[in-house]
C-alpha atoms as a PDB file:
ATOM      1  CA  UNK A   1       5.655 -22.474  -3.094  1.00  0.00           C
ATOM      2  CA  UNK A   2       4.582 -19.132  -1.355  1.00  0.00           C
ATOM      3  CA  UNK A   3       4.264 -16.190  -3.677  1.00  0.00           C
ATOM      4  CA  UNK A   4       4.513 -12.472  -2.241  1.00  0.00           C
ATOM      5  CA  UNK A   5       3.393  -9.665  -5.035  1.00  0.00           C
ATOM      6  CA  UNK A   6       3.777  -5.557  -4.252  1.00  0.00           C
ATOM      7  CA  UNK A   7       1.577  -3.223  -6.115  1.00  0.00           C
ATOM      8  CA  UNK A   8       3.337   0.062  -7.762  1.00  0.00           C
ATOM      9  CA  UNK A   9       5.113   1.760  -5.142  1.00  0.00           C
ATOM     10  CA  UNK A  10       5.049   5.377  -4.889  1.00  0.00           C
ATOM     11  CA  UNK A  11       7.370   7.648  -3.728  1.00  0.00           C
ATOM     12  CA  UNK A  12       9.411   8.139  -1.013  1.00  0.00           C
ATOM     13  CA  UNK A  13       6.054   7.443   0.853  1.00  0.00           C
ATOM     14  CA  UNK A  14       5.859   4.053  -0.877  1.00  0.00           C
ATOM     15  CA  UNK A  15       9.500   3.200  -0.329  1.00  0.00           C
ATOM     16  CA  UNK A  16       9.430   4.278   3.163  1.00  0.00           C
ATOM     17  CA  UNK A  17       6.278   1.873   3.445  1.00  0.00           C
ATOM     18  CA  UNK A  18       7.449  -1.345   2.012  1.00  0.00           C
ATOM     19  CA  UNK A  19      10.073  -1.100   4.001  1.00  0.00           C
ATOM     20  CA  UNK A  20       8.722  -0.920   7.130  1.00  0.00           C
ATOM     21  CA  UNK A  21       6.571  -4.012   6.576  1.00  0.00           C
ATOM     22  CA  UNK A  22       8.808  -6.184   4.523  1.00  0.00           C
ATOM     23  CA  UNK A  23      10.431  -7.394   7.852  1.00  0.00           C
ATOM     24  CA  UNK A  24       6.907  -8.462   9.372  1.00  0.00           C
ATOM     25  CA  UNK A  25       6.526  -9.976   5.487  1.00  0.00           C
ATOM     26  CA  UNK A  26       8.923 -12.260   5.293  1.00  0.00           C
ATOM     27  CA  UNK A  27       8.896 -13.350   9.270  1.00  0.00           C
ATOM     28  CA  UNK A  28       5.274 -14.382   9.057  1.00  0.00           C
ATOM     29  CA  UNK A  29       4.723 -15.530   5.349  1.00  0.00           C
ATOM     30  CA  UNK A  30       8.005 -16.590   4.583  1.00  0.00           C
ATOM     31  CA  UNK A  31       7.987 -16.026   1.054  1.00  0.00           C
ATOM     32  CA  UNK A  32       9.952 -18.052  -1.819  1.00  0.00           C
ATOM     33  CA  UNK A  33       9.888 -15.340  -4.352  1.00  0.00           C
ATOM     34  CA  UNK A  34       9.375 -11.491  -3.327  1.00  0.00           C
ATOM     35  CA  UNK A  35       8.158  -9.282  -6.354  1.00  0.00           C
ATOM     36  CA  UNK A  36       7.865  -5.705  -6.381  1.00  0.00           C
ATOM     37  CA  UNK A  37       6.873  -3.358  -9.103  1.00  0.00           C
ATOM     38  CA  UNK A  38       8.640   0.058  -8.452  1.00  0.00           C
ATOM     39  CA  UNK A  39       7.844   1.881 -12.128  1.00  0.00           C
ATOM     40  CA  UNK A  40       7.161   5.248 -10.068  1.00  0.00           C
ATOM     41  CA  UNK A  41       9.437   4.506  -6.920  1.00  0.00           C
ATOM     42  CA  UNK A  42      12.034   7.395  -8.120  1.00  0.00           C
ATOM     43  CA  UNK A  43       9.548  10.652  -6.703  1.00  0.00           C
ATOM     44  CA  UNK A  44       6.429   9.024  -8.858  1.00  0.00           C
ATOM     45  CA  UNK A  45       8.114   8.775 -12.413  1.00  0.00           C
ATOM     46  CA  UNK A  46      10.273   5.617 -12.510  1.00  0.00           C
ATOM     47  CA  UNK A  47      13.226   4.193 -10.664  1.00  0.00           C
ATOM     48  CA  UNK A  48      16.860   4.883 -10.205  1.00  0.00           C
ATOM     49  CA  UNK A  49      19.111   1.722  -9.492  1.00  0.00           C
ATOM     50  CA  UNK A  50      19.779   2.836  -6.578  1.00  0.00           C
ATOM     51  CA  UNK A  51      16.300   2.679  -5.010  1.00  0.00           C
ATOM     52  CA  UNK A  52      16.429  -0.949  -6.905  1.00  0.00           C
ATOM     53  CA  UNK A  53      19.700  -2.165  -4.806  1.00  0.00           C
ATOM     54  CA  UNK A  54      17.622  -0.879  -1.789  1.00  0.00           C
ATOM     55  CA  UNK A  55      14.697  -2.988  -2.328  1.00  0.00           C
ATOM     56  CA  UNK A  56      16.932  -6.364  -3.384  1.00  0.00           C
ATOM     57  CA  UNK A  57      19.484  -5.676  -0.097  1.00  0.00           C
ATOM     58  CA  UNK A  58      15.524  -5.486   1.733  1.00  0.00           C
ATOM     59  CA  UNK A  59      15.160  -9.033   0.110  1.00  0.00           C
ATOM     60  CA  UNK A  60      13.163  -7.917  -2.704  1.00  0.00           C
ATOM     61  CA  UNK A  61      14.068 -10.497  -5.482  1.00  0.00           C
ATOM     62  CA  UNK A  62      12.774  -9.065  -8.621  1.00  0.00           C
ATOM     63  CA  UNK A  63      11.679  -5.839  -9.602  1.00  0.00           C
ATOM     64  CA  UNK A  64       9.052  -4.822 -12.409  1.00  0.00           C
ATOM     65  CA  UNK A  65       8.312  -1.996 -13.957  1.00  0.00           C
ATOM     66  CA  UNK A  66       5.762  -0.487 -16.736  1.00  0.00           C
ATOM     67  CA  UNK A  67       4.832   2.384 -18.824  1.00  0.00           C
ATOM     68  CA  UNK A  68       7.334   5.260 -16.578  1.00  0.00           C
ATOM     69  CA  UNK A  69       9.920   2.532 -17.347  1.00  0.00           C
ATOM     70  CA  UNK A  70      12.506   5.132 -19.003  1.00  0.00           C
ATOM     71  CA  UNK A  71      11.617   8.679 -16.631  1.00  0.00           C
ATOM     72  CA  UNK A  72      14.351   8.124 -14.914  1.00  0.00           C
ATOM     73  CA  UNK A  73      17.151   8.359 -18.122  1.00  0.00           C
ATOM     74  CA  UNK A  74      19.870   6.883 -16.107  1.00  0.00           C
ATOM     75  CA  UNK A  75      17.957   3.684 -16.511  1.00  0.00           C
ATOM     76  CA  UNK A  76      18.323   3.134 -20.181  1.00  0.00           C
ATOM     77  CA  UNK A  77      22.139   2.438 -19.568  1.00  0.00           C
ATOM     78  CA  UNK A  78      22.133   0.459 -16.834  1.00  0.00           C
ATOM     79  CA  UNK A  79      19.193  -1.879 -17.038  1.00  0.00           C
ATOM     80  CA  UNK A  80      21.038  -4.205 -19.374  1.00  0.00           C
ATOM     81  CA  UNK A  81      23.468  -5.179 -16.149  1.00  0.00           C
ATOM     82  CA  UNK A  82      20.533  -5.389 -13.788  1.00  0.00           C
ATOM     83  CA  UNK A  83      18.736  -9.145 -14.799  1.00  0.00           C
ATOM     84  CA  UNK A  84      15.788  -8.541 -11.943  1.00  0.00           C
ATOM     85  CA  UNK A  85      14.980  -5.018 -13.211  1.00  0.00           C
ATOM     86  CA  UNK A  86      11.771  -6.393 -15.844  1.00  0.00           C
ATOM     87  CA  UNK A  87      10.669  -3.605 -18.365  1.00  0.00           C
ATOM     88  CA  UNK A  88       7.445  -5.142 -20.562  1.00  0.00           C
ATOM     89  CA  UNK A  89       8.043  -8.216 -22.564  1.00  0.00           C
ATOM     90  CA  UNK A  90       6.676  -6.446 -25.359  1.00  0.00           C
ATOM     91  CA  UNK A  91       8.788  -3.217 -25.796  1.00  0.00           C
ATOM     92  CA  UNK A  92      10.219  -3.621 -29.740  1.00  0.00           C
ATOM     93  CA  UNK A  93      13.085  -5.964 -30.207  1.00  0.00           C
ATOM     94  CA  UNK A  94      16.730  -3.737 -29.734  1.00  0.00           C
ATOM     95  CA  UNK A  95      14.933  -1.450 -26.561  1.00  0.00           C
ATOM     96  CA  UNK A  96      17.389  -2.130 -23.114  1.00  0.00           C
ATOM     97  CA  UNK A  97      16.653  -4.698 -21.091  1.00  0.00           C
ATOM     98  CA  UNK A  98      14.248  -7.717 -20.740  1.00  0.00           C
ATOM     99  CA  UNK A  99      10.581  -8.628 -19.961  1.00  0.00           C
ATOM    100  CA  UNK A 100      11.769 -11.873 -18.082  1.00  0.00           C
ATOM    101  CA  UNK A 101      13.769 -13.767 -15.646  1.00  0.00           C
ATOM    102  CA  UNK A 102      14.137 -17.253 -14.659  1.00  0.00           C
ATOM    103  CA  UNK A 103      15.324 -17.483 -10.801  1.00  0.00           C
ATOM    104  CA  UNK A 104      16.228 -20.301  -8.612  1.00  0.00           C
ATOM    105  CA  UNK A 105      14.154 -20.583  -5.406  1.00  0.00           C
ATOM    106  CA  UNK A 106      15.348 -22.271  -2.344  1.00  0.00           C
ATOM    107  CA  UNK A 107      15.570 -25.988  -3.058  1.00  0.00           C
ATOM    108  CA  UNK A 108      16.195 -25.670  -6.313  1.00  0.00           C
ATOM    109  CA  UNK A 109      13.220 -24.479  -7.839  1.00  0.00           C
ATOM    110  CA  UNK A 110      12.825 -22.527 -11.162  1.00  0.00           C
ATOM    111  CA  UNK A 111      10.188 -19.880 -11.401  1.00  0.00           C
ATOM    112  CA  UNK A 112       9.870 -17.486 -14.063  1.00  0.00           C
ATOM    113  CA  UNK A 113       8.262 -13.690 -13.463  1.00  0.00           C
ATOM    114  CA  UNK A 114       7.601 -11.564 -16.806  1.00  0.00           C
ATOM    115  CA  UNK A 115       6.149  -7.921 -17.201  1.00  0.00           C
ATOM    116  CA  UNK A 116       3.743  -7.222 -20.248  1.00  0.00           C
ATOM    117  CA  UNK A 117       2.021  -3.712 -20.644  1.00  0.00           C
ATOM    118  CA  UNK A 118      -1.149  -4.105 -22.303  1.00  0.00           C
ATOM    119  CA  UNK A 119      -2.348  -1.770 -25.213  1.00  0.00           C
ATOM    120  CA  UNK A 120      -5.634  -0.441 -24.360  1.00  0.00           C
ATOM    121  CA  UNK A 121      -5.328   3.538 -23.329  1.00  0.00           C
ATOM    122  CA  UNK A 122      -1.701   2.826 -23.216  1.00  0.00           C
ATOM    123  CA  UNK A 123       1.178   3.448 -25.276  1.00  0.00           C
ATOM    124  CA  UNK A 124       0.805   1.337 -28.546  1.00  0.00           C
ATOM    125  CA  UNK A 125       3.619  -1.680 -27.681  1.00  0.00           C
ATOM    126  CA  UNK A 126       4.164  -4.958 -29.451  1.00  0.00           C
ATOM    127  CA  UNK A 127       1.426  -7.555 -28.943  1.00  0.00           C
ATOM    128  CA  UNK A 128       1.341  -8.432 -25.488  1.00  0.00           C
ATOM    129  CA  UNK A 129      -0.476 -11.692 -25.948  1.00  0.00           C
ATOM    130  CA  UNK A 130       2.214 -12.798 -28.237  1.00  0.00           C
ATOM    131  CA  UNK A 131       4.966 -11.953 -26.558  1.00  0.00           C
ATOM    132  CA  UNK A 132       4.022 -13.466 -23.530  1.00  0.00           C
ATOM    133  CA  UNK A 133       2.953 -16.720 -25.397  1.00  0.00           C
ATOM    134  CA  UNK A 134       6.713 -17.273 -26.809  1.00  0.00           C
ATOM    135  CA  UNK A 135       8.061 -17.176 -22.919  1.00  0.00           C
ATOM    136  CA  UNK A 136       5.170 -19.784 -21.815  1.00  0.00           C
ATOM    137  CA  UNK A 137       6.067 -21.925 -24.623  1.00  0.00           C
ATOM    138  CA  UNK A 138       9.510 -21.946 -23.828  1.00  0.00           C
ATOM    139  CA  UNK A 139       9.158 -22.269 -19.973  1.00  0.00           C
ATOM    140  CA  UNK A 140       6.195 -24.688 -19.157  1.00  0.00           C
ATOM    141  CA  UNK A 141       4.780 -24.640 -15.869  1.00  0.00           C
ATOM    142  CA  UNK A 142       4.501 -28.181 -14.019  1.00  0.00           C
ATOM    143  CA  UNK A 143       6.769 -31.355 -14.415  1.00  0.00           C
ATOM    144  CA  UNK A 144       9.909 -31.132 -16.142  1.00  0.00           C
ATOM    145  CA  UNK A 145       9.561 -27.612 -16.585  1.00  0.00           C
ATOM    146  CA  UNK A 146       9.375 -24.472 -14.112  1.00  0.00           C
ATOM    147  CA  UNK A 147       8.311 -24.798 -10.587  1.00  0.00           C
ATOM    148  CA  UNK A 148       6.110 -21.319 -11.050  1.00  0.00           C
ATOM    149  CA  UNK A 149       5.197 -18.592 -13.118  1.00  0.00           C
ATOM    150  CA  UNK A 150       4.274 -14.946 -12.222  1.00  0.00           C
ATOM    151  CA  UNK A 151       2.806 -12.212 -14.613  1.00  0.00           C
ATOM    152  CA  UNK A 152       2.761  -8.972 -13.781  1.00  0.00           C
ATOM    153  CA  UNK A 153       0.397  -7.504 -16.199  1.00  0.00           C
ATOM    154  CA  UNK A 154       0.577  -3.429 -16.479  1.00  0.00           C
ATOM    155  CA  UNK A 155      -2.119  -2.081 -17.819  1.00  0.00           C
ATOM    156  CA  UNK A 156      -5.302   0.442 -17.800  1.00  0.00           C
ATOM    157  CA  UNK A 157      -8.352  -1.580 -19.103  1.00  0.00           C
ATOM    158  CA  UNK A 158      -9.676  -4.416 -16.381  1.00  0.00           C
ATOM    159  CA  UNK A 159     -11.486  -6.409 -19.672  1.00  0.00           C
ATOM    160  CA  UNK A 160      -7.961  -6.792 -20.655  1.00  0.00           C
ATOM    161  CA  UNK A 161      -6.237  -7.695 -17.800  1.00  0.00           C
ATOM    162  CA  UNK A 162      -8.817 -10.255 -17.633  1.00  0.00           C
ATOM    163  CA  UNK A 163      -8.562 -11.727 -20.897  1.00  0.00           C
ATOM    164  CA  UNK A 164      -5.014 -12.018 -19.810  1.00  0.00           C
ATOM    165  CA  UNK A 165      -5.571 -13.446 -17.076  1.00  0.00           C
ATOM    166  CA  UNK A 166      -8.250 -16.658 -18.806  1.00  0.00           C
ATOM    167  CA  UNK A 167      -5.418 -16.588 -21.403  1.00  0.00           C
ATOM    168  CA  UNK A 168      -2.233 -18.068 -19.327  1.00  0.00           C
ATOM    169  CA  UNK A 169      -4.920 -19.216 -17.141  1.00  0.00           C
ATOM    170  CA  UNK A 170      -3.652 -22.918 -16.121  1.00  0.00           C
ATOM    171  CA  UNK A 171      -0.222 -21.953 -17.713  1.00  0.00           C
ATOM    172  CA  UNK A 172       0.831 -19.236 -14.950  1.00  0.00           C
ATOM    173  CA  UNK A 173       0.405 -19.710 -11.173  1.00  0.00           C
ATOM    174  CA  UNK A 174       0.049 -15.777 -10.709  1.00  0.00           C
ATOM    175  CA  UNK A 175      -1.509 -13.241 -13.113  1.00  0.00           C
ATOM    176  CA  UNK A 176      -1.759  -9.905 -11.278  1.00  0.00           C
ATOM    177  CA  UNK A 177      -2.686  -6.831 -12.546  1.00  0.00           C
ATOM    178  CA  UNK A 178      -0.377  -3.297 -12.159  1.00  0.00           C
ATOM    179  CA  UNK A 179      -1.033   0.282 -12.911  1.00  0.00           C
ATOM    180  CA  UNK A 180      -4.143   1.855 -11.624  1.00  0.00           C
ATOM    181  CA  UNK A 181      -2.653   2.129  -7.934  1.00  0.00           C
ATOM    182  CA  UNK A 182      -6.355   1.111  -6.588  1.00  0.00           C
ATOM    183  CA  UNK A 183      -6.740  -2.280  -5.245  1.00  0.00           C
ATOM    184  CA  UNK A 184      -9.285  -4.667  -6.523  1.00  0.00           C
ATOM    185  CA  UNK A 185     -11.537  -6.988  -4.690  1.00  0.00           C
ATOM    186  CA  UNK A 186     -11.587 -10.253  -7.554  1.00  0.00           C
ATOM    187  CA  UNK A 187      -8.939 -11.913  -6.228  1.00  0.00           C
ATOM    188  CA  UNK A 188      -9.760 -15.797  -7.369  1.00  0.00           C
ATOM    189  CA  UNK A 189      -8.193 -18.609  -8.420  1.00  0.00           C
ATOM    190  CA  UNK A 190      -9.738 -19.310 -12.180  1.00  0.00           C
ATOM    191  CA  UNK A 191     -10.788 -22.301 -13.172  1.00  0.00           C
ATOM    192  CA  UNK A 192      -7.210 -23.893 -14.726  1.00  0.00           C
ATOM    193  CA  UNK A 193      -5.667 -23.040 -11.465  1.00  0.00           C
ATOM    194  CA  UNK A 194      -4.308 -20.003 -12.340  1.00  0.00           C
ATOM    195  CA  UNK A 195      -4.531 -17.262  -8.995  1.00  0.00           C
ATOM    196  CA  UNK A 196      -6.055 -13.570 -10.532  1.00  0.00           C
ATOM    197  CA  UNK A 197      -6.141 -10.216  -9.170  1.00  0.00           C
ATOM    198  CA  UNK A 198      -6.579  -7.168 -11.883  1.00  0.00           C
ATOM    199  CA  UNK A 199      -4.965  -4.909 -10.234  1.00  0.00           C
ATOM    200  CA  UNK A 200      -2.607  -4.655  -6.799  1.00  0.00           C
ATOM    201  CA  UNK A 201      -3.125  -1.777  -5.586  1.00  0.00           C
ATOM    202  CA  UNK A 202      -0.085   0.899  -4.731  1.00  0.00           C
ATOM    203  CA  UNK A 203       2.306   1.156  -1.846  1.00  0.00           C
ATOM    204  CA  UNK A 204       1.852   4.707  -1.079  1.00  0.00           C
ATOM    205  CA  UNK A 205      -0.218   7.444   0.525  1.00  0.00           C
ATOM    206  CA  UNK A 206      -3.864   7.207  -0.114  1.00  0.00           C
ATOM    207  CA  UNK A 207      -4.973  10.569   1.010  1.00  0.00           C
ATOM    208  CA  UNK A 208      -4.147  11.165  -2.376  1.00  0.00           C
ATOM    209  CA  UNK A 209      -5.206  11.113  -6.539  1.00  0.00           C
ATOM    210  CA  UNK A 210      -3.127   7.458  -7.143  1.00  0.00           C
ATOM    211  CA  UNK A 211      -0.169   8.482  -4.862  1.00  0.00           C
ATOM    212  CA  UNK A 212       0.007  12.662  -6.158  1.00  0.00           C
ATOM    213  CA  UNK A 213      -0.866  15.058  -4.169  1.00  0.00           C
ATOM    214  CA  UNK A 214      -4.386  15.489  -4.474  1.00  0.00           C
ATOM    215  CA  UNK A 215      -4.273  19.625  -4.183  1.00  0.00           C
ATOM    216  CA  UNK A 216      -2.238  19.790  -7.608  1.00  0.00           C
ATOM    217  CA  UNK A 217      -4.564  17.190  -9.211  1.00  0.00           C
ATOM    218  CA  UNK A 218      -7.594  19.110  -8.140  1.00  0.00           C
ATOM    219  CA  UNK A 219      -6.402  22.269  -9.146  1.00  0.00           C
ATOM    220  CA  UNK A 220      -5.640  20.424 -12.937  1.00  0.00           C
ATOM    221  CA  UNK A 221      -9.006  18.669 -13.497  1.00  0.00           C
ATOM    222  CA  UNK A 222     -11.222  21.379 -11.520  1.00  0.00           C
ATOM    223  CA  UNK A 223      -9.877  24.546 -12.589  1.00  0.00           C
ATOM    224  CA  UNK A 224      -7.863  23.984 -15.891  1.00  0.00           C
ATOM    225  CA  UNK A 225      -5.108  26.032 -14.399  1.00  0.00           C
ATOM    226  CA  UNK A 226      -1.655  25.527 -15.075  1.00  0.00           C
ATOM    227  CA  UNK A 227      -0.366  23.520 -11.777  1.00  0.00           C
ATOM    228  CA  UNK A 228       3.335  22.379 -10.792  1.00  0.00           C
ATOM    229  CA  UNK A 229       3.945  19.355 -11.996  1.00  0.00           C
ATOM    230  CA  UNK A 230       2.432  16.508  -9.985  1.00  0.00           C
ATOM    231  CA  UNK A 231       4.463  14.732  -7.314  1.00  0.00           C
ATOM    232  CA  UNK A 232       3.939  11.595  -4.859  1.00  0.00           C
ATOM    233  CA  UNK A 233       2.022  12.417  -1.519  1.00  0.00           C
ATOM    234  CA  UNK A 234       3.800  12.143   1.212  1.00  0.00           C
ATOM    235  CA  UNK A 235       1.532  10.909   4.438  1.00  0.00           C
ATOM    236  CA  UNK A 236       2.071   7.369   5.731  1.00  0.00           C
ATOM    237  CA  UNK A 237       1.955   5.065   3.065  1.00  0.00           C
ATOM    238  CA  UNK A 238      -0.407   1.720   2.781  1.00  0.00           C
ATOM    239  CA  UNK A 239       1.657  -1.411   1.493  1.00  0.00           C
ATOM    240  CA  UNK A 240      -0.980  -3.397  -0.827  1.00  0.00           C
ATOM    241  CA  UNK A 241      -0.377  -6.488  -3.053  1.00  0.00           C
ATOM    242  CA  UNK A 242      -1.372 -10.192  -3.188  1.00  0.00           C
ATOM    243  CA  UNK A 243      -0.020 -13.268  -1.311  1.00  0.00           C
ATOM    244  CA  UNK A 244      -0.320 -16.888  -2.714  1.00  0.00           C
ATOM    245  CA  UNK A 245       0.137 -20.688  -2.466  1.00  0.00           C
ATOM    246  CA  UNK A 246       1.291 -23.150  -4.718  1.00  0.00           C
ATOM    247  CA  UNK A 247       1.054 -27.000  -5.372  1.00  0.00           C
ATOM    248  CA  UNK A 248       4.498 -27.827  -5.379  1.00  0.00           C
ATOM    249  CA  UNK A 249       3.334 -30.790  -7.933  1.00  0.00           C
ATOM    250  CA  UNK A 250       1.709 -28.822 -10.713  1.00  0.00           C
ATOM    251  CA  UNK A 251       2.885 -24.972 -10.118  1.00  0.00           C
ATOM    252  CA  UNK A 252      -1.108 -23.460  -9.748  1.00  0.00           C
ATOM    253  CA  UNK A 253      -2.512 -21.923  -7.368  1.00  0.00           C
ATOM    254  CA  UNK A 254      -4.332 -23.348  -3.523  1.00  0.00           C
ATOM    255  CA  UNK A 255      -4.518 -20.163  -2.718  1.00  0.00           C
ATOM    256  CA  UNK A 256      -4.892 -16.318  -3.189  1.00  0.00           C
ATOM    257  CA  UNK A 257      -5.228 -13.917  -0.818  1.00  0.00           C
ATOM    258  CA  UNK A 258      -4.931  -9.727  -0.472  1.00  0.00           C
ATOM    259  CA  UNK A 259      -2.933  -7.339   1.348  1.00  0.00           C
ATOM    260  CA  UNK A 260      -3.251  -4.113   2.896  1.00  0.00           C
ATOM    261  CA  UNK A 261      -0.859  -3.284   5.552  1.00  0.00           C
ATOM    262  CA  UNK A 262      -0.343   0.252   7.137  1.00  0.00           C
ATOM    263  CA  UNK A 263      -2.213   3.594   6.190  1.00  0.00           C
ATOM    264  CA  UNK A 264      -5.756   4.147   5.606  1.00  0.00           C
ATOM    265  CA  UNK A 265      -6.955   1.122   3.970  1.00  0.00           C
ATOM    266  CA  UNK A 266      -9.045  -1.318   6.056  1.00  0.00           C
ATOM    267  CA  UNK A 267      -5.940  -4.015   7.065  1.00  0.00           C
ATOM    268  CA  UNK A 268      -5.745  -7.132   5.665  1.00  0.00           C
ATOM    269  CA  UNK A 269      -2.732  -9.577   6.438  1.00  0.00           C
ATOM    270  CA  UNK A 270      -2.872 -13.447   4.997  1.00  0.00           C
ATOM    271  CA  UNK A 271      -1.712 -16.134   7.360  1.00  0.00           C
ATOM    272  CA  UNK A 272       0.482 -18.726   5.848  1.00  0.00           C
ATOM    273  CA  UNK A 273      -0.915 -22.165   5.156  1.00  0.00           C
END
């Protein structure tokens, strides 16, 4: 199974971004499952269902979010009739939504993608290692269970995307890491077969602080001066996220490989195996 993962997209630059290259995406990798979180699509703070219909009619099939899950208020009302719209697993029982989703790929195949926000210089959820244990438990990856598994795991700390990443680590086929907008270089495949990256990267404008424009930031952390409040950048955007292969036998991971498409990153497109 083919696997195609979209860091945080930002803004209108982000939008404008994955848009653009989702075409060229799907022509040359061909992807089963298409997963995109867009926590700060709606001008940098959340997302609005409309910007989510846009992104599933651009064949986008689920979308996951994080810690701006509720900025856009509209949201908390709705998200209970939008299934692929994934808020963290771990929220407390009774909050909208759900953490999870169990899709049909073409041929038949099940594969399961959950959000988790981790707890370390984040808000204080629910246990994130428990609450993704109970879905693994109940959806096992390989024979005579699901076909794949993919963990988008929002967080600050990279120790403890890590740890949850060894954790599910033979038991996931993807554990990718969401939230600092900066793409890391440790993409692997760890030693249970499970394919790692700690964090995506964003979809957005990189002449930037993490998307914002970098003039209000500066004026914030340099001079202490009151500033507007910060919104996305809005120069061409670089699309970043992961792209990987799975043994159609056991759900892990052949490969793993990074992508930067568009802006000012150095470019990096996988070729389908």
């Amino acid at each position: 199974m083919r696997l195609l993962f979209l860091g945080d997209v930002v803004g209108r630059s982000g939008r404008d971004a994955v848009m653009a290259q989702l075409p060229r995406l799907k022509a040359e990798l061909d992807p089963d499952l298409t997963v995109v979180n867009g926590e700060n699509a709606a001008g940098g703070f959340g997302i609005t269902v409309k910007i989510a219909e846009e992104f599933f009619e651009a064949g986008v099939d689920v979308i996951t979010l994080g810690n701006h899950s509720w900025d856009q208020k509209e949201l908390v009302g709705q998200i209970d009739q939008q299934p692929r719209i994934l808020r963290p697993l771990n929220y407390p029982e009774g909050t909208p939504g759900r953490g999870f989703v169990l899709l049909q790929a073409r041929g038949g195949r099940k594969v399961l993608v959950m959000n988790v926000m981790l707890r370390l210089f984040m808000d204080p959820l629910d246990d994130p290692f428990a609450a993704v244990e109970r879905v693994v438990r109940a959806h096992r990856l390989g024979p005579g269970g699901v076909d794949a598994v993919l963990v988008d795991v929002h967080g600050e700390a990279t120790s403890e995307k890590m740890i949850m990443g060894h954790y599910l680590d033979g038991r996931a086929s993807l554990v990718v890491g969401t939230h600092s907008h900066v793409p890391t270089a440790d993409h692997m495949i760890l030693t249970g077969g499970t394919a790692y990256l700690t964090d995506a990267g964003m979809c957005g404008d990189y002449d930037s602080a993490i998307g914002m424009k970098k003039e209000v930031a500066m004026a914030k952390l340099i001079r202490k001066l009151p500033t507007e409040r910060l919104s996305p950048a809005e120069g061409e955007g670089t699309v970043c996220g992961c792209y990987v292969e799975t043994d159609d036998r056991t759900g892990l991971a052949t490969r793993i490989e990074p992508l930067r498409l568009g802006g000012r990153l150095s470019q990096h497109m996988p070729v389908r195996g």
